[in-house]
N, C-alpha and C. Protein backbone atom coordinates (compact mmCIF):
# COMPACT_ATOMS: atom_id res chain seq x y z
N UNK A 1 119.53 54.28 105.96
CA UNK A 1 119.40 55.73 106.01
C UNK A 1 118.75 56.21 104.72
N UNK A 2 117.83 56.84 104.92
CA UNK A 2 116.90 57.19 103.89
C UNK A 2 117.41 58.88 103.52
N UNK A 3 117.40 59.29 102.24
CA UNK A 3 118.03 60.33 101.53
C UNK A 3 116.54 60.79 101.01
N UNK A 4 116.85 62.79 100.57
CA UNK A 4 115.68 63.08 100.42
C UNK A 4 116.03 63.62 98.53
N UNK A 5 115.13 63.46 97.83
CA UNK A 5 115.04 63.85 96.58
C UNK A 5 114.97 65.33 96.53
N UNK A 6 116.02 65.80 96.18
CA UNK A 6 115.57 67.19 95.83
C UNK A 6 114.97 68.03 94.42
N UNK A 7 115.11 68.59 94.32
CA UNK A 7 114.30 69.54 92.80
C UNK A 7 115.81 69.63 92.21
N UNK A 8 117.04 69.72 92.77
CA UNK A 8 118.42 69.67 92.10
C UNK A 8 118.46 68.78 91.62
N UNK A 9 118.11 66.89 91.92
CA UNK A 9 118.52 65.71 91.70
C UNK A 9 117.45 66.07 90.66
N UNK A 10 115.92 66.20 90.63
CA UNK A 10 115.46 66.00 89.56
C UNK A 10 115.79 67.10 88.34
N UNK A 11 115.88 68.00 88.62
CA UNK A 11 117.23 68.66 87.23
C UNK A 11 117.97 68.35 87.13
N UNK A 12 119.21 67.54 87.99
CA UNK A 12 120.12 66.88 86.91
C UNK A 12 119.68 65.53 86.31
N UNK A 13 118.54 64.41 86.78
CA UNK A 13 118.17 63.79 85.85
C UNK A 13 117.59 64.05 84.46
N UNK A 14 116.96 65.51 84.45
CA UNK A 14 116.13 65.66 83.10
C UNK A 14 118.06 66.06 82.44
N UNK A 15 118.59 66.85 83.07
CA UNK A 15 120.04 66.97 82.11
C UNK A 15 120.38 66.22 82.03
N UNK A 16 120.82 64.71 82.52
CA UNK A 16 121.26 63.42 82.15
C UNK A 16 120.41 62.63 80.89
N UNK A 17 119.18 62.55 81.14
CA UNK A 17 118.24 62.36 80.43
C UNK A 17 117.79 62.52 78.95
N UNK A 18 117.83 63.79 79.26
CA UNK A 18 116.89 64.04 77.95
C UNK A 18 118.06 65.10 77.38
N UNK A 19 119.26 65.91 77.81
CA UNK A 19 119.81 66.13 77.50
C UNK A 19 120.32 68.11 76.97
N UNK A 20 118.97 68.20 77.97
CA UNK A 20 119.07 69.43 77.84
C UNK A 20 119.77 70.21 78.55
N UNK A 21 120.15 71.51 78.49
CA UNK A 21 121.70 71.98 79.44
C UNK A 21 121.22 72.28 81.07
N UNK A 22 121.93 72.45 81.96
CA UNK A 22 121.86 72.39 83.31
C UNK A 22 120.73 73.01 83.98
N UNK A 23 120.79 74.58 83.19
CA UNK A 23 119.72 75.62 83.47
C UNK A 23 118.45 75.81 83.12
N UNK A 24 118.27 74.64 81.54
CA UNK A 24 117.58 74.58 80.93
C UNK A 24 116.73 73.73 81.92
N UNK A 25 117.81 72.37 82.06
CA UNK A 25 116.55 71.11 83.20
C UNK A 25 116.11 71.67 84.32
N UNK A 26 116.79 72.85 84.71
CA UNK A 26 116.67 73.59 86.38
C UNK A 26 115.14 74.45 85.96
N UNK A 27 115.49 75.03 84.84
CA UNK A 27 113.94 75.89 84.40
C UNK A 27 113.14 75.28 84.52
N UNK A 28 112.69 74.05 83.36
CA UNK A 28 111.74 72.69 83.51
C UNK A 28 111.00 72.41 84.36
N UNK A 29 112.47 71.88 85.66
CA UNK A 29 111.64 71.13 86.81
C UNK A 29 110.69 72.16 87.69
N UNK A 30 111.41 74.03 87.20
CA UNK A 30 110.66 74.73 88.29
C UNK A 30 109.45 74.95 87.40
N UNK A 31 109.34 75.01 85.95
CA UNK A 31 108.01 75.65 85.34
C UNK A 31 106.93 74.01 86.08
N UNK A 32 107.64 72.94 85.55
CA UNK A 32 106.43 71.95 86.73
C UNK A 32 105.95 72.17 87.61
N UNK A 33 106.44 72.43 88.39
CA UNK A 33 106.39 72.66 89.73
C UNK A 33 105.41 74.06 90.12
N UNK A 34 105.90 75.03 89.70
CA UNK A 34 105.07 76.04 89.87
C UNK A 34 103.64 76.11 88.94
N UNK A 35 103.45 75.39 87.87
CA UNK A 35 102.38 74.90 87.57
C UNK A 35 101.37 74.03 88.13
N UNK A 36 101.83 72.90 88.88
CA UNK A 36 101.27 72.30 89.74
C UNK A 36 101.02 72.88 91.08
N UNK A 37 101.50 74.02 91.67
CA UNK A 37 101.29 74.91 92.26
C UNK A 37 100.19 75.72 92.67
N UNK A 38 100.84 76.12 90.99
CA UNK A 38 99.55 77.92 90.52
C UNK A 38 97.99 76.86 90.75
N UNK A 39 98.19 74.98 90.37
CA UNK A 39 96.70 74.82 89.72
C UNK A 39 96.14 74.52 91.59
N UNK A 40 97.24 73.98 92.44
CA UNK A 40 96.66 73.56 93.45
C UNK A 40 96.08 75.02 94.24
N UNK A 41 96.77 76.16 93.92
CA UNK A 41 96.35 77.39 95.15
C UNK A 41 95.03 77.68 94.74
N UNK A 42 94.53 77.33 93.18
CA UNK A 42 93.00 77.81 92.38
C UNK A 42 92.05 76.79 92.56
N UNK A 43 92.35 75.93 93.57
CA UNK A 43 91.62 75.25 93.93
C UNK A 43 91.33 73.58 93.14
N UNK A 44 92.23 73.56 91.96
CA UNK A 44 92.20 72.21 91.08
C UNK A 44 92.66 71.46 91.51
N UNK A 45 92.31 69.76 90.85
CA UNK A 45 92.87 68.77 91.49
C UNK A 45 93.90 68.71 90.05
N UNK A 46 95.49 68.01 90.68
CA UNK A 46 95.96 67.69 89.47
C UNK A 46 96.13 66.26 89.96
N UNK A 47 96.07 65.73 88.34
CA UNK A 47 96.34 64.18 88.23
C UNK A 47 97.05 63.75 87.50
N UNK A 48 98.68 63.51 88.23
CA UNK A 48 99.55 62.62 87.35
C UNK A 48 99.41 60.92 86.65
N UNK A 49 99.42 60.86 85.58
CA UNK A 49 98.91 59.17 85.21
C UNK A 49 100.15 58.21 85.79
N UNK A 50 99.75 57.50 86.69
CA UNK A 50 100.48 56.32 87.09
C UNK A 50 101.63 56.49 88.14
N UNK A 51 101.24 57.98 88.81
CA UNK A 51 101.70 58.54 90.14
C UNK A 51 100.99 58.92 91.15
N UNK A 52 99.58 59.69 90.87
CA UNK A 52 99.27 59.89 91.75
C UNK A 52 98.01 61.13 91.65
N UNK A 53 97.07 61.68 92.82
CA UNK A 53 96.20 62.67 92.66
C UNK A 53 96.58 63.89 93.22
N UNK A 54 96.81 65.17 93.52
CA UNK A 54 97.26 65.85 94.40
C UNK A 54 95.79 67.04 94.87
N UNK A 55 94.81 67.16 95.39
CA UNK A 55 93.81 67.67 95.91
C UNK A 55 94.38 68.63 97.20
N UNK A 56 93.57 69.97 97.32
CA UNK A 56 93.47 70.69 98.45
C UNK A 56 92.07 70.58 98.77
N UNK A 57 91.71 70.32 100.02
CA UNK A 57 90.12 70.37 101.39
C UNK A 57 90.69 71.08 102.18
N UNK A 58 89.78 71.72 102.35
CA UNK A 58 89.01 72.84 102.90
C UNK A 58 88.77 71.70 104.34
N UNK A 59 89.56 72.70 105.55
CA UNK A 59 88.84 72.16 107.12
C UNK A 59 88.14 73.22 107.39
N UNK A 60 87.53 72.98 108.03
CA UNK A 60 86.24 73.38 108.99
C UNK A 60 86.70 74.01 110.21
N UNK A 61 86.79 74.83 110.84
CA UNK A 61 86.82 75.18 111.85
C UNK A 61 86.25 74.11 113.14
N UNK A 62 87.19 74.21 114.11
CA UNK A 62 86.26 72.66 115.11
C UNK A 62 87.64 73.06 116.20
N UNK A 63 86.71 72.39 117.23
CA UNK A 63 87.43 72.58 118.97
C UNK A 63 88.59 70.75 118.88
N UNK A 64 89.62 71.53 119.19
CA UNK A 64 90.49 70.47 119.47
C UNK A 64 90.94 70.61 121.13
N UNK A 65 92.12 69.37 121.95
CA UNK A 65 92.28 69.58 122.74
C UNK A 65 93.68 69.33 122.94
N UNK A 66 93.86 70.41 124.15
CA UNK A 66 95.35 70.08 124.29
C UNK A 66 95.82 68.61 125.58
N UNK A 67 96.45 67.95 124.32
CA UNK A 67 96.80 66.59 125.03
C UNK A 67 97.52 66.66 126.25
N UNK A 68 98.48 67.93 126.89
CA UNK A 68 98.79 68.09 128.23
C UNK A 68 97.71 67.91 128.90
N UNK A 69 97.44 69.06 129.17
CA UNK A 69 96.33 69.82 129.65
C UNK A 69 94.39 69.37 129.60
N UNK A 70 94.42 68.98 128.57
CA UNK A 70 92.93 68.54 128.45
C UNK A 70 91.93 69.87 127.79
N UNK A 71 92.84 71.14 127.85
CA UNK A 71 91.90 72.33 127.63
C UNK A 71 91.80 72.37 126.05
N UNK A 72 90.31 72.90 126.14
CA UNK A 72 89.93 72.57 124.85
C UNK A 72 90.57 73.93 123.72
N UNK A 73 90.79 73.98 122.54
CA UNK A 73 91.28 75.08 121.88
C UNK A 73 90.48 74.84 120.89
N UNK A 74 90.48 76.21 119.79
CA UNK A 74 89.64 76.39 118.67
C UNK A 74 90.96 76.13 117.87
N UNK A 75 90.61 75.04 116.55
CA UNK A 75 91.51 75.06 115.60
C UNK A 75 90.99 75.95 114.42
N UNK A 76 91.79 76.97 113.76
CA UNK A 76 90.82 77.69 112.81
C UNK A 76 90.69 76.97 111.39
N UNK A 77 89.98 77.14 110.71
CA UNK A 77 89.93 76.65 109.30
C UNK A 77 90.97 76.91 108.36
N UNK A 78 91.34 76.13 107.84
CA UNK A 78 92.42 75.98 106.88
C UNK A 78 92.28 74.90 105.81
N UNK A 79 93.21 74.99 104.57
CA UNK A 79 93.09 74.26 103.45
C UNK A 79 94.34 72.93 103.78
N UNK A 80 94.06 72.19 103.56
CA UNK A 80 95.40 71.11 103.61
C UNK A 80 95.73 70.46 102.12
N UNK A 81 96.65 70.20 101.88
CA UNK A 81 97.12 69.74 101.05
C UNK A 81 96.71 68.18 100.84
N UNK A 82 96.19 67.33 100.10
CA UNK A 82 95.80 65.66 100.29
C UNK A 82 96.62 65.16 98.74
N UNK A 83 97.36 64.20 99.38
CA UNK A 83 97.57 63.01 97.55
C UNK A 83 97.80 61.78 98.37
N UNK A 84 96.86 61.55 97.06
CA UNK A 84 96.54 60.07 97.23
C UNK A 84 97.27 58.98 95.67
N UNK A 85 98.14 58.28 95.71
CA UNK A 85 98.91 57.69 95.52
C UNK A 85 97.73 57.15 94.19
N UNK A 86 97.96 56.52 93.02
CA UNK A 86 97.19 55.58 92.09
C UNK A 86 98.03 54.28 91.99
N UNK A 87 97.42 53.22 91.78
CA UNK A 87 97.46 51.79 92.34
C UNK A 87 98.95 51.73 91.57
N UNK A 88 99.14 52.19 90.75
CA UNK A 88 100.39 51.57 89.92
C UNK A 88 101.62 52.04 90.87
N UNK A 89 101.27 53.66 91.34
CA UNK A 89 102.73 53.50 92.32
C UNK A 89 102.74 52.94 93.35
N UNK A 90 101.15 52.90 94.27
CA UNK A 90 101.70 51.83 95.14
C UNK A 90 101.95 50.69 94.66
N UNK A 91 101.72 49.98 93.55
CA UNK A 91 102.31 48.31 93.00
C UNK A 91 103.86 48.53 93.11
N UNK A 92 103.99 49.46 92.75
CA UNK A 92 106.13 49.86 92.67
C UNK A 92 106.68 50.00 93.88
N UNK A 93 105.69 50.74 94.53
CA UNK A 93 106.48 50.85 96.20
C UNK A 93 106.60 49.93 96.84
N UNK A 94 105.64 48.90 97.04
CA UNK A 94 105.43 47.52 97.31
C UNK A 94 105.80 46.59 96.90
N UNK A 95 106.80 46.87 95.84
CA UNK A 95 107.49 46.08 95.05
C UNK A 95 106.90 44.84 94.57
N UNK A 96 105.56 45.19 93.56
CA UNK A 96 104.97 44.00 93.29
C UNK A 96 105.11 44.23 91.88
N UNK A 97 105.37 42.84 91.41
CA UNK A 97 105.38 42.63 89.90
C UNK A 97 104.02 43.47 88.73
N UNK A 98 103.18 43.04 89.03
CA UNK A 98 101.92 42.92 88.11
C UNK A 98 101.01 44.20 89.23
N UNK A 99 101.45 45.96 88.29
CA UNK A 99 100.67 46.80 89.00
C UNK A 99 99.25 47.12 88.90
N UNK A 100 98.14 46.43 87.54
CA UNK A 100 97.50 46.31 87.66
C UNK A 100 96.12 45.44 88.13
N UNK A 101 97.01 44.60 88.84
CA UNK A 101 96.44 43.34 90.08
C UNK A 101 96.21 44.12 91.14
N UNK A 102 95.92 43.14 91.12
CA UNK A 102 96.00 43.00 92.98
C UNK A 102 94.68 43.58 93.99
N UNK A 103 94.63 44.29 95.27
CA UNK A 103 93.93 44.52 96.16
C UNK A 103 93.69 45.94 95.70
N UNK A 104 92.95 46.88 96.38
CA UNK A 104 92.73 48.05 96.64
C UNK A 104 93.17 49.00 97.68
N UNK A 105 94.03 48.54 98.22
CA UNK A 105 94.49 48.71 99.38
C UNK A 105 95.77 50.24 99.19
């Protein structure tokens, strides 16, 4: 059974951690957060070192279909959210020793 990380667990690690008081790590994790935020809604890419990329694209407007039915619908344009992982966390997720080996995958 898989458990989900919340923004609580990571404020009480920075209070375990680093030792700052409850409200203080609760401030922290939200000034992150809403920084990485503010940069993704302005259109920036942010890049954590040795976690990961976090990018918003731009879709296109385009005819999709409904898989009942077969009838075709207009999907409208919208921004999506994209991250793409950097090799070192997938080496950790994958539980491989040596994260700067390996494949590209």
């Amino acid at each position: 059974m898989s458990r989900t990380l919340t923004r609580a667990d990571l404020s009480e690690a920075v209070h375990r951690k680093v030792g700052l008081s409850r409200t203080e790590s609760a401030d922290l994790v939200k000034t992150v957060i809403d920084l990485i935020s503010n940069a993704l809604i302005d259109g920036q890419q942010v890049k954590l070192s040795s976690f990961g990329t976090f990018d918003v694209r731009d879709k296109r407007e385009r005819v999709g279909r409904n898989p009942k039915t077969g009838e075709e619908v207009p999907i409208t344009p919208r921004r999506v959210l994209v991250f793409r992982p950097s090799q070192i966390m997938k080496a950790i997720v994958n539980n491989e020793h040596n994260p700067k080996g390996g494949s590209d995958d």
